[in-house]
Protein backbone atom coordinates (compact mmCIF):
# COMPACT_ATOMS: atom_id res chain seq x y z
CA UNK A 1 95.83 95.68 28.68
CA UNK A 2 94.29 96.74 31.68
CA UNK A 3 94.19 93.29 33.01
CA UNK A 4 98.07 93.45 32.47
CA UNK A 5 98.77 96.41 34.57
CA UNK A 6 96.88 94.66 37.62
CA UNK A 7 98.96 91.60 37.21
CA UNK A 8 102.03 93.02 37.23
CA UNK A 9 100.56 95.24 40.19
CA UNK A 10 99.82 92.27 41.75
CA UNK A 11 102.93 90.65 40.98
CA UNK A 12 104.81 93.62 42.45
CA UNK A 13 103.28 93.42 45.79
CA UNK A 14 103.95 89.74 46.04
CA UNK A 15 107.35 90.68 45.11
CA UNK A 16 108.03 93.06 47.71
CA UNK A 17 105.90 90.70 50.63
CA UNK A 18 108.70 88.26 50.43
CA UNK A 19 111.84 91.00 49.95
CA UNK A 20 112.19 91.10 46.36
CA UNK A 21 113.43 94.33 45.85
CA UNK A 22 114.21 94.29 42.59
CA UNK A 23 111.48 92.27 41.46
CA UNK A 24 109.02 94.55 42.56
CA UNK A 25 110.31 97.37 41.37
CA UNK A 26 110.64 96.33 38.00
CA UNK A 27 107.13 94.98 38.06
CA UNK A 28 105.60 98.04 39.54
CA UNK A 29 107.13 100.20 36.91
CA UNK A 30 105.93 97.87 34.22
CA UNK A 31 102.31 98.25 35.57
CA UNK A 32 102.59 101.80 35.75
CA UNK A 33 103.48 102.07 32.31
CA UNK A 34 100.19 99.72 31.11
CA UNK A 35 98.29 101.67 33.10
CA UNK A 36 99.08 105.06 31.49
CA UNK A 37 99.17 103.45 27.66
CA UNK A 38 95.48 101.94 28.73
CA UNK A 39 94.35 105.39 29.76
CA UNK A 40 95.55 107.18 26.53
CA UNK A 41 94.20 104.19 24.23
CA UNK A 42 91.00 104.84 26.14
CA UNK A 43 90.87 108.58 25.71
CA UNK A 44 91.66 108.07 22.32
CA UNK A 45 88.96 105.75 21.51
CA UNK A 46 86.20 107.73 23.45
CA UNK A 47 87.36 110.95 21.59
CA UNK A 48 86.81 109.40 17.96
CA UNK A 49 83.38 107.82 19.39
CA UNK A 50 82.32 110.70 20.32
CA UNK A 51 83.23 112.76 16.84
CA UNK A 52 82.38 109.52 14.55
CA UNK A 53 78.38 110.46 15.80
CA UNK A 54 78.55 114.08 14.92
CA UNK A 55 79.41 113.50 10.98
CA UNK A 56 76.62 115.07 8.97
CA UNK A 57 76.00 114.00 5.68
């Protein structure tokens, strides 16, 4: 998902190098948005690592 974000990051600045206004706004919102769903899939997942190796039989 990650690698998402930076394409459409990427995308975005190509976008707005040759005057695509719209283009690269769109584009920079959608990475914005992967970026943010990454980050909370990644808290998520480090938060039940971390309480999945405290269980005590």
């Amino acid at each position: 998902m990650l690698r998402y974000a930076l394409a459409f990051f990427i995308l975005a600045l190509v976008a707005a190098f040759f005057g695509f206004g719209g283009i690269a706004s769109a584009s920079a919102g959608i990475a914005k948005i992967l970026f943010f769903v990454f980050l909370i899939v990644f808290a998520v997942t480090a938060v039940m690592g971390v309480t999945a190796g405290r269980r005590v039989p």
